[in-house]
PDB file of N, CA and C in Angstrom:
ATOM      1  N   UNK A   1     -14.726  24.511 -20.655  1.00  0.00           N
ATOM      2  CA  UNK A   1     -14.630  23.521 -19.585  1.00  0.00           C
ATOM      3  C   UNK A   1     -14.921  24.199 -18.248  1.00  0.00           C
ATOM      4  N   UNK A   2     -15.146  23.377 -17.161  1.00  0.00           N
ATOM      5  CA  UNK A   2     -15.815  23.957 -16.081  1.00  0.00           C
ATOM      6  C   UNK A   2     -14.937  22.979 -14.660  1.00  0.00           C
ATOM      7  N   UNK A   3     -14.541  24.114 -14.103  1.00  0.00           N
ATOM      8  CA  UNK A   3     -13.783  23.375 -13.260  1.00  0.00           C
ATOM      9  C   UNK A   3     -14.800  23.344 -11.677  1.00  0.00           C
ATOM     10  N   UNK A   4     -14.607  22.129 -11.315  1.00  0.00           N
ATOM     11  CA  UNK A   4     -15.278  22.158  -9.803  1.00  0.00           C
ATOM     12  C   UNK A   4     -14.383  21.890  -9.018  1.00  0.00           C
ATOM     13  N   UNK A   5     -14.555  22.280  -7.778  1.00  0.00           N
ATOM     14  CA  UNK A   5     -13.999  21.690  -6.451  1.00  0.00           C
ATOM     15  C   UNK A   5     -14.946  21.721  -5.016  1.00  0.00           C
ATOM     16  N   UNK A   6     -14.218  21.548  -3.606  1.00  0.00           N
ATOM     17  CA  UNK A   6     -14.904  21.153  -2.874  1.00  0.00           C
ATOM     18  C   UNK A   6     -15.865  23.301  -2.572  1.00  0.00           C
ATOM     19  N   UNK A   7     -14.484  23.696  -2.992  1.00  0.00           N
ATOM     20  CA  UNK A   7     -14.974  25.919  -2.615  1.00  0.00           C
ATOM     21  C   UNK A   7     -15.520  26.069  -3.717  1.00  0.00           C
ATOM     22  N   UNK A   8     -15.809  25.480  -5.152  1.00  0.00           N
ATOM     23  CA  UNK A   8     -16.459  25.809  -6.185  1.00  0.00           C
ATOM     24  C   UNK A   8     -17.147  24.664  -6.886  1.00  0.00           C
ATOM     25  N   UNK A   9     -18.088  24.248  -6.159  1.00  0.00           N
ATOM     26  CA  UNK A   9     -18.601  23.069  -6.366  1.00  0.00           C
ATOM     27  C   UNK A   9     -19.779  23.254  -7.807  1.00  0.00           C
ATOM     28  N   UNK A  10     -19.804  22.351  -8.836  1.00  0.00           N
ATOM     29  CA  UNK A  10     -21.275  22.303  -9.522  1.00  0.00           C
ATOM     30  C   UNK A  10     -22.154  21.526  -9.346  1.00  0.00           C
ATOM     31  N   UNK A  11     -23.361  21.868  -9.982  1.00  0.00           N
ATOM     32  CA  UNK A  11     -24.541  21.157  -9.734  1.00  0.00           C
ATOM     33  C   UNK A  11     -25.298  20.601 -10.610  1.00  0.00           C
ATOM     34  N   UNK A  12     -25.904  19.631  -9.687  1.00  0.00           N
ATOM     35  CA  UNK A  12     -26.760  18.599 -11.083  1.00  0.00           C
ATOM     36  C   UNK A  12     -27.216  19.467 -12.386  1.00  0.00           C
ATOM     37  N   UNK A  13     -27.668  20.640 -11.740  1.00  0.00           N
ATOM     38  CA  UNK A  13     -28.520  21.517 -13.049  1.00  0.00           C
ATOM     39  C   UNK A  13     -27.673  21.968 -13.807  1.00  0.00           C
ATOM     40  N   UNK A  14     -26.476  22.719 -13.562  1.00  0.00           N
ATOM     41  CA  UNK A  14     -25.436  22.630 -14.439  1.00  0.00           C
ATOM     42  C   UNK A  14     -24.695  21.620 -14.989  1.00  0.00           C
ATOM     43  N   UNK A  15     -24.415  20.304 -14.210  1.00  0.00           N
ATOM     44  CA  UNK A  15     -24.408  19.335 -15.218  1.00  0.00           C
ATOM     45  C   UNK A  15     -25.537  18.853 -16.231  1.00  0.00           C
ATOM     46  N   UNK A  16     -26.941  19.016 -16.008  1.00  0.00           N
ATOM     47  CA  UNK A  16     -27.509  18.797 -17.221  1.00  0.00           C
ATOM     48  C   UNK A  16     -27.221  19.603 -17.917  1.00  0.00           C
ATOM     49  N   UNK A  17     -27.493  20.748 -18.192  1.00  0.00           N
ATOM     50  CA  UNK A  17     -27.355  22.086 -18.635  1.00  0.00           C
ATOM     51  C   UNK A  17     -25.834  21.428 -19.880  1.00  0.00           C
ATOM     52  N   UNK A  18     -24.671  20.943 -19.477  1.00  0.00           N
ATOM     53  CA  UNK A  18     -23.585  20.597 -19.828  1.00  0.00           C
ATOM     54  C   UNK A  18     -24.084  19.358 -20.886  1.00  0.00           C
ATOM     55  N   UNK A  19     -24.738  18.676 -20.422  1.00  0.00           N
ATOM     56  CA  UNK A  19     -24.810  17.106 -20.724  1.00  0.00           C
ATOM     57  C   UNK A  19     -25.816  17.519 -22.103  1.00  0.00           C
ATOM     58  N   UNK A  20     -26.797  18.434 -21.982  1.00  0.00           N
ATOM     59  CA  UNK A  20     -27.753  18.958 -22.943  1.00  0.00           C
ATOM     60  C   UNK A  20     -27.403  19.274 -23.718  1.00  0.00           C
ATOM     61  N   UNK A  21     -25.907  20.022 -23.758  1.00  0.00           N
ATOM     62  CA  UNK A  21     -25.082  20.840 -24.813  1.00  0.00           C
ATOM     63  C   UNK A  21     -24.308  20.213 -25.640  1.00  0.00           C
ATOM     64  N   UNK A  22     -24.062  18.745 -25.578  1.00  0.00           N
ATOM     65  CA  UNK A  22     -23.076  18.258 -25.690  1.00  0.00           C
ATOM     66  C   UNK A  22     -23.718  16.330 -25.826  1.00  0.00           C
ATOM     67  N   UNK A  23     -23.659  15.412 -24.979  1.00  0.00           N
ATOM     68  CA  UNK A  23     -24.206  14.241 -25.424  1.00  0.00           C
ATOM     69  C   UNK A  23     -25.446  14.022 -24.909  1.00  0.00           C
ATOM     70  N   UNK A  24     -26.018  14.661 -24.391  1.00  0.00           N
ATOM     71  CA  UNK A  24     -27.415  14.597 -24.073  1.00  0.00           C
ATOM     72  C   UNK A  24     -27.584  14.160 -22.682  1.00  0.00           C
ATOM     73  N   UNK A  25     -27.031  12.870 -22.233  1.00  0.00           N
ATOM     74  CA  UNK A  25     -27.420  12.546 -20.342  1.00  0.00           C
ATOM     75  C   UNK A  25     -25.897  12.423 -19.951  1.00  0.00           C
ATOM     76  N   UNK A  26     -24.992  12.673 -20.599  1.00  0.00           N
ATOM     77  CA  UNK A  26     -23.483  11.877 -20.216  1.00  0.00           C
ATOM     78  C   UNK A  26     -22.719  13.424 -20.017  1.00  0.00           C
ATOM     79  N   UNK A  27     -21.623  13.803 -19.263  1.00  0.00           N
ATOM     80  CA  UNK A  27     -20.575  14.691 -19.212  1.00  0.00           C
ATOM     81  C   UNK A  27     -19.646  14.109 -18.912  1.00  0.00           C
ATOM     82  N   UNK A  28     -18.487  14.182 -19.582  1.00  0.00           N
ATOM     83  CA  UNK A  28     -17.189  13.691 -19.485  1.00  0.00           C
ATOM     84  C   UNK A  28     -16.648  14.710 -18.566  1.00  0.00           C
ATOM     85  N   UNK A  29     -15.868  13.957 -17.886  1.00  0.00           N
ATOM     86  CA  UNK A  29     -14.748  14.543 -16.846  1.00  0.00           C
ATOM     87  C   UNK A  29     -13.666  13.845 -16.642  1.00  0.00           C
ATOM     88  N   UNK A  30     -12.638  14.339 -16.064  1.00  0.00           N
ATOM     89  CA  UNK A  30     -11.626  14.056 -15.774  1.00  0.00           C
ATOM     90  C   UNK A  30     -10.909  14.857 -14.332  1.00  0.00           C
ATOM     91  N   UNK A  31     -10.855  13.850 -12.990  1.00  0.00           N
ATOM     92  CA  UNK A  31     -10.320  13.990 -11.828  1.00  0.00           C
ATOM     93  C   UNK A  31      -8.748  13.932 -11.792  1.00  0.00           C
ATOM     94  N   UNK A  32      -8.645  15.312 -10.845  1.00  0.00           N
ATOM     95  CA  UNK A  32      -7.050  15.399 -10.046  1.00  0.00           C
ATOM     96  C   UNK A  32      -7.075  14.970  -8.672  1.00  0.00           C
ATOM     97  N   UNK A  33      -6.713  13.627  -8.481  1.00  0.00           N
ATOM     98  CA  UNK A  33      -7.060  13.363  -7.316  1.00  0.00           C
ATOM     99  C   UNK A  33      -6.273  13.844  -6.156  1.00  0.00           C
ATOM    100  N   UNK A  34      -4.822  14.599  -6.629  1.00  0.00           N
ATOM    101  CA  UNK A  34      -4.117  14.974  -6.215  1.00  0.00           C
ATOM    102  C   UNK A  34      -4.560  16.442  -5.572  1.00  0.00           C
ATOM    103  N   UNK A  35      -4.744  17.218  -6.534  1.00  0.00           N
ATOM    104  CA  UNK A  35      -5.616  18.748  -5.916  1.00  0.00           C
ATOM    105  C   UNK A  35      -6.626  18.809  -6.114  1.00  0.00           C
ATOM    106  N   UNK A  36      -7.431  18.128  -5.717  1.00  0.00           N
ATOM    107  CA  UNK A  36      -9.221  17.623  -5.821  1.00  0.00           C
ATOM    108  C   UNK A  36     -10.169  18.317  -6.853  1.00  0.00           C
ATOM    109  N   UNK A  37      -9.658  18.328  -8.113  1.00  0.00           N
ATOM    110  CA  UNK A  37     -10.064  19.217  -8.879  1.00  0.00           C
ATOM    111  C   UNK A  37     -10.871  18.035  -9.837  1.00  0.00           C
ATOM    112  N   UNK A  38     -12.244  18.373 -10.326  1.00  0.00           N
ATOM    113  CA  UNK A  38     -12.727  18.109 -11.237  1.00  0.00           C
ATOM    114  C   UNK A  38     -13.015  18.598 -12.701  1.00  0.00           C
ATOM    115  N   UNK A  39     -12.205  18.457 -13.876  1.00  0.00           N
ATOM    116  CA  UNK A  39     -12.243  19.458 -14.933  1.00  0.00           C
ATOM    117  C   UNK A  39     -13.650  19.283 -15.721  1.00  0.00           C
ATOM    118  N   UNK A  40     -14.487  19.456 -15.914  1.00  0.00           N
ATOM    119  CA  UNK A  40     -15.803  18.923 -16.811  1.00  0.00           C
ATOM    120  C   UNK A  40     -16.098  19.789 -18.208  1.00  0.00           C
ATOM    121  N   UNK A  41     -17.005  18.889 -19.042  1.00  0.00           N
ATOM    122  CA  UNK A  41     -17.999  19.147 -20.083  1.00  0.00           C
ATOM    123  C   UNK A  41     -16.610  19.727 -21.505  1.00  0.00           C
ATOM    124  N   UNK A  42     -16.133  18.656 -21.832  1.00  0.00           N
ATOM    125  CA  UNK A  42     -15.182  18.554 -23.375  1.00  0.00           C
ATOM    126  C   UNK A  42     -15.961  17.253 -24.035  1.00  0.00           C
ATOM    127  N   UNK A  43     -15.868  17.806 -25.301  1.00  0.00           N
ATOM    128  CA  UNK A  43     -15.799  16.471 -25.738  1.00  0.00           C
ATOM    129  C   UNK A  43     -14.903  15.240 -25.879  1.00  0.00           C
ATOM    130  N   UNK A  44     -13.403  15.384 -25.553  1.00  0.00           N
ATOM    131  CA  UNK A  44     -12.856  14.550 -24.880  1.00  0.00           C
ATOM    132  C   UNK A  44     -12.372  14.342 -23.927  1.00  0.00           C
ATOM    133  N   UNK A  45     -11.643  13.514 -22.879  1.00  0.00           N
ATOM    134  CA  UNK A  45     -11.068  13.263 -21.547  1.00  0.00           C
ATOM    135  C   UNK A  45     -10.119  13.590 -22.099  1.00  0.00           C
ATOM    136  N   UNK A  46      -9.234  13.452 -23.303  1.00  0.00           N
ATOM    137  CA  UNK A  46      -7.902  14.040 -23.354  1.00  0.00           C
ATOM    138  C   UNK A  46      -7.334  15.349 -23.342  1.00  0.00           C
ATOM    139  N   UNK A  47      -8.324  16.163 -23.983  1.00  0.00           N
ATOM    140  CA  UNK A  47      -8.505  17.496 -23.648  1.00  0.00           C
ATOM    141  C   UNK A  47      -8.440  18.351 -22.441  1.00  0.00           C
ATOM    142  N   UNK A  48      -9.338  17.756 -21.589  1.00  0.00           N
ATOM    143  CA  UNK A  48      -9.391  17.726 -19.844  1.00  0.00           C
ATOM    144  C   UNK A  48      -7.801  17.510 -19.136  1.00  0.00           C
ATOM    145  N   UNK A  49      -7.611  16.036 -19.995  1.00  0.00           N
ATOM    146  CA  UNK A  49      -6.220  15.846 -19.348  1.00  0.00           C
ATOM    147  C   UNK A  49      -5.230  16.365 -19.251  1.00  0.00           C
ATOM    148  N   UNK A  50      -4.982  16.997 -20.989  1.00  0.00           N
ATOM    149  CA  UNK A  50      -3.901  18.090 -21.024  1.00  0.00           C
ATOM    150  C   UNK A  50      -4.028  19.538 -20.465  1.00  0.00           C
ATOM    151  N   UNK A  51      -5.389  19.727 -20.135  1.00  0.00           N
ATOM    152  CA  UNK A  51      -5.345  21.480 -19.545  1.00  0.00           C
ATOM    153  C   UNK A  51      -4.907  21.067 -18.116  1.00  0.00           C
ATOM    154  N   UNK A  52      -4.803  19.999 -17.674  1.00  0.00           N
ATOM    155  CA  UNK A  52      -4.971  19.724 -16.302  1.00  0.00           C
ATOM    156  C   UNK A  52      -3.209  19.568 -16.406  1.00  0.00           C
ATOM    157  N   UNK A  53      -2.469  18.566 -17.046  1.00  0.00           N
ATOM    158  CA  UNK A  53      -1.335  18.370 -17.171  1.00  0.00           C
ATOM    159  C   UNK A  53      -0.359  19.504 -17.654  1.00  0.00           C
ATOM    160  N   UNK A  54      -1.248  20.551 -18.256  1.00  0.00           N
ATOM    161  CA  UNK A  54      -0.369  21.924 -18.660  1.00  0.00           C
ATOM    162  C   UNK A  54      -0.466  23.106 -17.436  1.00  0.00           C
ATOM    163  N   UNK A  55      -1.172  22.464 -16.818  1.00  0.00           N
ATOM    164  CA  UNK A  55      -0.873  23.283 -14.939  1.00  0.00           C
ATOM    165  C   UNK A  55      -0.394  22.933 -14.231  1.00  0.00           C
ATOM    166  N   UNK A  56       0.569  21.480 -14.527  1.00  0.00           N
ATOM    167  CA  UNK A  56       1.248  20.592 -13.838  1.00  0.00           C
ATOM    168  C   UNK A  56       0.669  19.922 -12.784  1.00  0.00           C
ATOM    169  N   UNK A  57      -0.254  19.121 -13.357  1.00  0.00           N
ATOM    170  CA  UNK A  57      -0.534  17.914 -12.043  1.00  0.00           C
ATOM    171  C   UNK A  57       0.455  16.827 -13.105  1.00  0.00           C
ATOM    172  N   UNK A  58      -0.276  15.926 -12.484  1.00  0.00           N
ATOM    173  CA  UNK A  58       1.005  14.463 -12.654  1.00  0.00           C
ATOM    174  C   UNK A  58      -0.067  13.556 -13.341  1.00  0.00           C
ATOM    175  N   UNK A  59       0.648  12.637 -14.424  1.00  0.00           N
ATOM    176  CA  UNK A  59      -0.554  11.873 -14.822  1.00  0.00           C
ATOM    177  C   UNK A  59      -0.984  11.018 -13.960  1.00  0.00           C
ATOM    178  N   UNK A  60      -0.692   9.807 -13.037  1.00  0.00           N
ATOM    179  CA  UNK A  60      -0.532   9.605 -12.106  1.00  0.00           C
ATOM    180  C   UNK A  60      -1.706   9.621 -11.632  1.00  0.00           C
ATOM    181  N   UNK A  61      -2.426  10.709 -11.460  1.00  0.00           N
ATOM    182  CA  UNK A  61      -3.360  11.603 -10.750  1.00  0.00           C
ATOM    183  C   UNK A  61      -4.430  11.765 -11.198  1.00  0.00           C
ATOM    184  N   UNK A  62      -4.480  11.439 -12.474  1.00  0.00           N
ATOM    185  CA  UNK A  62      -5.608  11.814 -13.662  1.00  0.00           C
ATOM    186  C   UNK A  62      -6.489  10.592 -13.857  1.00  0.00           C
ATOM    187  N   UNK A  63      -7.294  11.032 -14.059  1.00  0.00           N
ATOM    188  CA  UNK A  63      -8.769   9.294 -14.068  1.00  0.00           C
ATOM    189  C   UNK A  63      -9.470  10.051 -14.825  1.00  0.00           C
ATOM    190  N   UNK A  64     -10.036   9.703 -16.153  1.00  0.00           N
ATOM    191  CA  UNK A  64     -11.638  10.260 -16.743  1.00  0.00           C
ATOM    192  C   UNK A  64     -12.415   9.008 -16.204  1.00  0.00           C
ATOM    193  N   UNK A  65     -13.820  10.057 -16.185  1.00  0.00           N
ATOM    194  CA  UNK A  65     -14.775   9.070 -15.527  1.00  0.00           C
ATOM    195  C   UNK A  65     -16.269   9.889 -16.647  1.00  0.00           C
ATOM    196  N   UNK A  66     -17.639   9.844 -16.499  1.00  0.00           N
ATOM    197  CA  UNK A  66     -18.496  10.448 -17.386  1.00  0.00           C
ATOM    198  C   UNK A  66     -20.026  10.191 -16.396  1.00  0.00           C
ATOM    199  N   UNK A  67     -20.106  11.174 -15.898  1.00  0.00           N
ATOM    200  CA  UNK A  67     -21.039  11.692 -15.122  1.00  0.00           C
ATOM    201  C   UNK A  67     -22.951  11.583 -15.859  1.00  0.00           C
ATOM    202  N   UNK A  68     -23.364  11.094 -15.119  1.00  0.00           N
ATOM    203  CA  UNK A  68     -25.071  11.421 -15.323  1.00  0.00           C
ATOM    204  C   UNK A  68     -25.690  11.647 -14.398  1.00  0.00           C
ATOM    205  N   UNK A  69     -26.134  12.661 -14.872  1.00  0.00           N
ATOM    206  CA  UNK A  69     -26.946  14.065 -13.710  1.00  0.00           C
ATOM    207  C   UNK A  69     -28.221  13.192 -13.389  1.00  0.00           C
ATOM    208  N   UNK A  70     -28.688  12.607 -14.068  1.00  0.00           N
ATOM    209  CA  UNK A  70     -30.140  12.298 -14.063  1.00  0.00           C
ATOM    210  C   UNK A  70     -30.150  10.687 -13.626  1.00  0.00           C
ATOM    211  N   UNK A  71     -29.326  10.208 -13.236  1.00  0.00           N
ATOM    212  CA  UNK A  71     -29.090   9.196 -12.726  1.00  0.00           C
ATOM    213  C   UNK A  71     -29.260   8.527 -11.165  1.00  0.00           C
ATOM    214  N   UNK A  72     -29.766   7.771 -10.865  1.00  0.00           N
ATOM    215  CA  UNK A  72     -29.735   7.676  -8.985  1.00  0.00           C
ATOM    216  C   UNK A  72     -27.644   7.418  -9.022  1.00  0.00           C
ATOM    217  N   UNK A  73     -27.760   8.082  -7.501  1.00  0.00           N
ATOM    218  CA  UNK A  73     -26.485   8.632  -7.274  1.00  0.00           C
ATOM    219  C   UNK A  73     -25.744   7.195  -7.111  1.00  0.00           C
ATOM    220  N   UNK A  74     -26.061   6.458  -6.732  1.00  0.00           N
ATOM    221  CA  UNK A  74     -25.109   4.825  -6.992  1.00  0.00           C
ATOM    222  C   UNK A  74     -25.100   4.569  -8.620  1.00  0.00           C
ATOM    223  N   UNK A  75     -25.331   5.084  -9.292  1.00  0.00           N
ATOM    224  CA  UNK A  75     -25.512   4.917 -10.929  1.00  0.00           C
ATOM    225  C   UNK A  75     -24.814   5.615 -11.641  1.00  0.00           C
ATOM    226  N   UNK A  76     -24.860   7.225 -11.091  1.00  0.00           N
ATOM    227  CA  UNK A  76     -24.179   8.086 -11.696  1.00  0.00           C
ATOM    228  C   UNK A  76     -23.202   8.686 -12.650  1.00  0.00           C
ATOM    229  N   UNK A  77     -21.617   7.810 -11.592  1.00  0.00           N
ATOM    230  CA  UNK A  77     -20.408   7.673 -11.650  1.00  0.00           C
ATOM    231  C   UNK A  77     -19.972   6.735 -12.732  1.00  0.00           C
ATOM    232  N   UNK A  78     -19.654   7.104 -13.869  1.00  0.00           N
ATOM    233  CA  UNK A  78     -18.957   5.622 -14.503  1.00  0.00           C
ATOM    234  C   UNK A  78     -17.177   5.898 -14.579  1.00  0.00           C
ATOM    235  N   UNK A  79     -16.631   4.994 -14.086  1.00  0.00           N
ATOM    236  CA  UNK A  79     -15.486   4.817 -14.534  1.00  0.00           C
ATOM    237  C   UNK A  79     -14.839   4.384 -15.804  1.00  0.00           C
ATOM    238  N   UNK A  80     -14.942   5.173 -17.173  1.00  0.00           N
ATOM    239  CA  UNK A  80     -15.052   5.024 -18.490  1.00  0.00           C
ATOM    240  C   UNK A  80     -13.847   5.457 -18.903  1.00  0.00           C
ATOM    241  N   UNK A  81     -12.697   5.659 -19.414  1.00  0.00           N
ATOM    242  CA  UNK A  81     -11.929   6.392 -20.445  1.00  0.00           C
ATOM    243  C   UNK A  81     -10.689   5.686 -20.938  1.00  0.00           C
ATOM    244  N   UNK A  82     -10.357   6.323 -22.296  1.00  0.00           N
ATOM    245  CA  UNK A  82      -9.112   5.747 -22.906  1.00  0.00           C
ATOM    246  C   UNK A  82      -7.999   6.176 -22.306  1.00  0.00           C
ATOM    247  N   UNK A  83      -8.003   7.651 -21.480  1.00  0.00           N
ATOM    248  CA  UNK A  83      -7.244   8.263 -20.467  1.00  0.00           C
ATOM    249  C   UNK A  83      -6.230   7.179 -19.570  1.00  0.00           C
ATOM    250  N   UNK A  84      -7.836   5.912 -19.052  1.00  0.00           N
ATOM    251  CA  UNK A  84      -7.526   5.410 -17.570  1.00  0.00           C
ATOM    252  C   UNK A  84      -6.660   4.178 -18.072  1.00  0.00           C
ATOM    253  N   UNK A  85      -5.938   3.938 -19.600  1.00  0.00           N
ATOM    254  CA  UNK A  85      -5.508   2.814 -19.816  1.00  0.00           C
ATOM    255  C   UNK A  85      -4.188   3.182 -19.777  1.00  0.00           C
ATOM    256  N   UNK A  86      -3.583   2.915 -18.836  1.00  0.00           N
ATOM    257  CA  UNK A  86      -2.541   2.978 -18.546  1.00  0.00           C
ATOM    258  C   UNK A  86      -1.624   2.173 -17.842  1.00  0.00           C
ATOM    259  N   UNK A  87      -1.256   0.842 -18.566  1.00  0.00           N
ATOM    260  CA  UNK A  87      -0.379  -0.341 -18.065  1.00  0.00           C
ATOM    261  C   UNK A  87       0.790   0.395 -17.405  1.00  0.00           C
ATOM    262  N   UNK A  88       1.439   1.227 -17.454  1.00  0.00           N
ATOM    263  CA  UNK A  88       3.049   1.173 -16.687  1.00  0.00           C
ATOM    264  C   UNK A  88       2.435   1.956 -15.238  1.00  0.00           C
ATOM    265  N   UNK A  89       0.951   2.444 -15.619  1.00  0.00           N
ATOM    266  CA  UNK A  89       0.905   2.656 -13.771  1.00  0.00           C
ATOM    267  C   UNK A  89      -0.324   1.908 -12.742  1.00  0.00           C
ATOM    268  N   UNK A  90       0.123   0.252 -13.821  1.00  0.00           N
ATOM    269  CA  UNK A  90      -0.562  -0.803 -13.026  1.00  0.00           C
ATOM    270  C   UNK A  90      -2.364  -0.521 -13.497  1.00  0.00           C
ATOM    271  N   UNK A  91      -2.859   0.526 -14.520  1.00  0.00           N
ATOM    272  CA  UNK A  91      -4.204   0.144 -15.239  1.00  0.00           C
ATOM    273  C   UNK A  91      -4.384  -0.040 -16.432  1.00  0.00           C
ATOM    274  N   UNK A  92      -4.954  -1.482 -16.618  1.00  0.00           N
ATOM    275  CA  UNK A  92      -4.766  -2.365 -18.062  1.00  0.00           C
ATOM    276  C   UNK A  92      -5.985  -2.224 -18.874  1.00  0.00           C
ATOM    277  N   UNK A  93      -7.150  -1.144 -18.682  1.00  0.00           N
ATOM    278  CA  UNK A  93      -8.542  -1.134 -18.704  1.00  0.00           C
ATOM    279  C   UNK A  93      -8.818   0.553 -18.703  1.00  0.00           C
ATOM    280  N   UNK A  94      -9.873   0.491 -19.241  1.00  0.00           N
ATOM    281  CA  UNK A  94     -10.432   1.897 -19.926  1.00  0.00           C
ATOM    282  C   UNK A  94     -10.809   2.350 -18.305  1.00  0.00           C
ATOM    283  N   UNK A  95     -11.380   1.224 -17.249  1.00  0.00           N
ATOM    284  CA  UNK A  95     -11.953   1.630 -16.076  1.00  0.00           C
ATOM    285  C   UNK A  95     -11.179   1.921 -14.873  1.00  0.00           C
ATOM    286  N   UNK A  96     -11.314   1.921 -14.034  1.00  0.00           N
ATOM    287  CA  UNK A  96      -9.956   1.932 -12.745  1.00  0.00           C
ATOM    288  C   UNK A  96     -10.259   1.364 -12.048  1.00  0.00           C
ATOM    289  N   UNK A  97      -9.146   0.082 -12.426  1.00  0.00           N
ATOM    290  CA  UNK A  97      -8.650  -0.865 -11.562  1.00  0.00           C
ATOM    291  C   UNK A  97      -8.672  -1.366 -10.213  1.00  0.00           C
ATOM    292  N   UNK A  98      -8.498  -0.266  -9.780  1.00  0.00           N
ATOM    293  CA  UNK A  98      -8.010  -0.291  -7.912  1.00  0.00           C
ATOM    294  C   UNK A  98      -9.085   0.097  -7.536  1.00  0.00           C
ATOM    295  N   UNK A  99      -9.898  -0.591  -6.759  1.00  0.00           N
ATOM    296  CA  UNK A  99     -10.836  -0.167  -5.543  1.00  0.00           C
ATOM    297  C   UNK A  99     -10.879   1.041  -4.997  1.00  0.00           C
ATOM    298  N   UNK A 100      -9.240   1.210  -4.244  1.00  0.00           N
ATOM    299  CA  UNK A 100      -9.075   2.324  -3.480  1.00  0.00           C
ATOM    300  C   UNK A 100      -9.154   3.410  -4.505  1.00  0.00           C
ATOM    301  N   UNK A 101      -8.429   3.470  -5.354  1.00  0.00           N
ATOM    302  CA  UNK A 101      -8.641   4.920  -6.667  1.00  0.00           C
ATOM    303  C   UNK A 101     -10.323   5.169  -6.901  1.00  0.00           C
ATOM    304  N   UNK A 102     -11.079   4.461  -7.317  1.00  0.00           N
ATOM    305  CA  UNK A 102     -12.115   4.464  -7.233  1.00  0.00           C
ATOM    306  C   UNK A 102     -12.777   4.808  -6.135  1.00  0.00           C
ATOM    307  N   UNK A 103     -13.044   4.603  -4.921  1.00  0.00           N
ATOM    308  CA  UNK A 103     -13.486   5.470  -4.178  1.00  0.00           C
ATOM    309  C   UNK A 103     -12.186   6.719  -3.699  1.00  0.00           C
ATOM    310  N   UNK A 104     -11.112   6.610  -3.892  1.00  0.00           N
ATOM    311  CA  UNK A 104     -10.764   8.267  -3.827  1.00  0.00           C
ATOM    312  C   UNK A 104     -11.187   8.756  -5.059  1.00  0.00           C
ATOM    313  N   UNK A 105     -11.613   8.724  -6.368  1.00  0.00           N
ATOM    314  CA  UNK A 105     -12.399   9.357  -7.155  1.00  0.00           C
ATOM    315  C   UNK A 105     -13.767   9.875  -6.668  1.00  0.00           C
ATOM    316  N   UNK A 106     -14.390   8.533  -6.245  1.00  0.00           N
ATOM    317  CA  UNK A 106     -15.951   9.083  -5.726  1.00  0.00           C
ATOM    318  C   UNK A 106     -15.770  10.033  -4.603  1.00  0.00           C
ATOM    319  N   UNK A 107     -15.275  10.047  -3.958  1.00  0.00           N
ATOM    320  CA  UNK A 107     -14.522  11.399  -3.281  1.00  0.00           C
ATOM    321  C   UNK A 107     -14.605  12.569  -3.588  1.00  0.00           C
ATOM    322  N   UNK A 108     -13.364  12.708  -4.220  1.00  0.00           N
ATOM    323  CA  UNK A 108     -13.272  14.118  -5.133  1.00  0.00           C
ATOM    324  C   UNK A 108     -15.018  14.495  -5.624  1.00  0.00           C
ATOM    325  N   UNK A 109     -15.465  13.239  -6.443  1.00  0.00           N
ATOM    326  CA  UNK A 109     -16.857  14.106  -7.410  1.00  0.00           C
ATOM    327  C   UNK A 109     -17.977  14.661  -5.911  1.00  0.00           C
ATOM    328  N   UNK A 110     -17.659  13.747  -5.185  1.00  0.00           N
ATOM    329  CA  UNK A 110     -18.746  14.034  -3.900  1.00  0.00           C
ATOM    330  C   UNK A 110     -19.051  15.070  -3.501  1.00  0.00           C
ATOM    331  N   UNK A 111     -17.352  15.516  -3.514  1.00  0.00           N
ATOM    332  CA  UNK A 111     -16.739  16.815  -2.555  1.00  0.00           C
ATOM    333  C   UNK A 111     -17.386  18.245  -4.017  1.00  0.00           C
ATOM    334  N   UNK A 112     -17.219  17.493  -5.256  1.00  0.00           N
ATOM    335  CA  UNK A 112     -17.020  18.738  -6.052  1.00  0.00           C
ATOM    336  C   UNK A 112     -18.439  18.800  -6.723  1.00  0.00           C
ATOM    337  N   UNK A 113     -19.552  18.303  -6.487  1.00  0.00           N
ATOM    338  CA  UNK A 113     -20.830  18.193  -6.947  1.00  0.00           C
ATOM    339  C   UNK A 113     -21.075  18.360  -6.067  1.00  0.00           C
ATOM    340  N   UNK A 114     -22.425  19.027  -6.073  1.00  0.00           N
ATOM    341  CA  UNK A 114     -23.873  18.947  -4.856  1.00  0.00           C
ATOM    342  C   UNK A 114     -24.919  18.624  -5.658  1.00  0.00           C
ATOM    343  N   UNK A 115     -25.225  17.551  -4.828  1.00  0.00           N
ATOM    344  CA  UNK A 115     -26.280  16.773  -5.704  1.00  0.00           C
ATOM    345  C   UNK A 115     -27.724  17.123  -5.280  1.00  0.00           C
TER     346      UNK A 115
END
């Protein structure tokens, strides 16, 4: 797994590079929106979730989303995972719910990609 942030940012070419290895145009990730950390390239978001949750962030905090490098940048971003279904913290849907979470996600990837 490959961690990004805003001081260790990755890049499209390493996300293909990721996406090549693995499902071909797609990389799964999973955001700490809390310490702006992006965990990438598992084959699952749950995986992501628990290395992230065994360093103690909060679930709370956690969103999988699944990245395409090769995508125009309004396209990119999907808000996808079994992660994000989480009724007791108000998300009833694989996607995220809240507007505002969603762009503080697009955030974080902004900050932690250079596109």
């Amino acid at each position: 797994m490959r961690r990004a942030t805003e001081s260790d940012p990755v890049t499209l070419d390493e996300l293909r590079q990721m996406a090549a290895g693995r499902f071909g145009d797609m990389v799964k990730g999973v955001v700490d929106l809390q310490r702006g950390i992006v965990l990438l390239d598992a084959d699952m978001h749950a995986d992501q979730e628990a290395e992230l949750l065994a360093e103690g962030a909060r679930q709370e905090d956690l969103w999988g989303i699944n990245l395409y490098p090769d995508l125009a940048e309004e396209e990119w971003l999907e808000f996808d995972s079994m992660i994000n279904l989480r009724p007791s913290f108000g998300n009833r849907s694989r996607g995220v719910d809240d507007p505002l979470k969603r762009a503080a996600i697009a955030d974080v990837v902004g900050r932690a990609v250079r596109r």
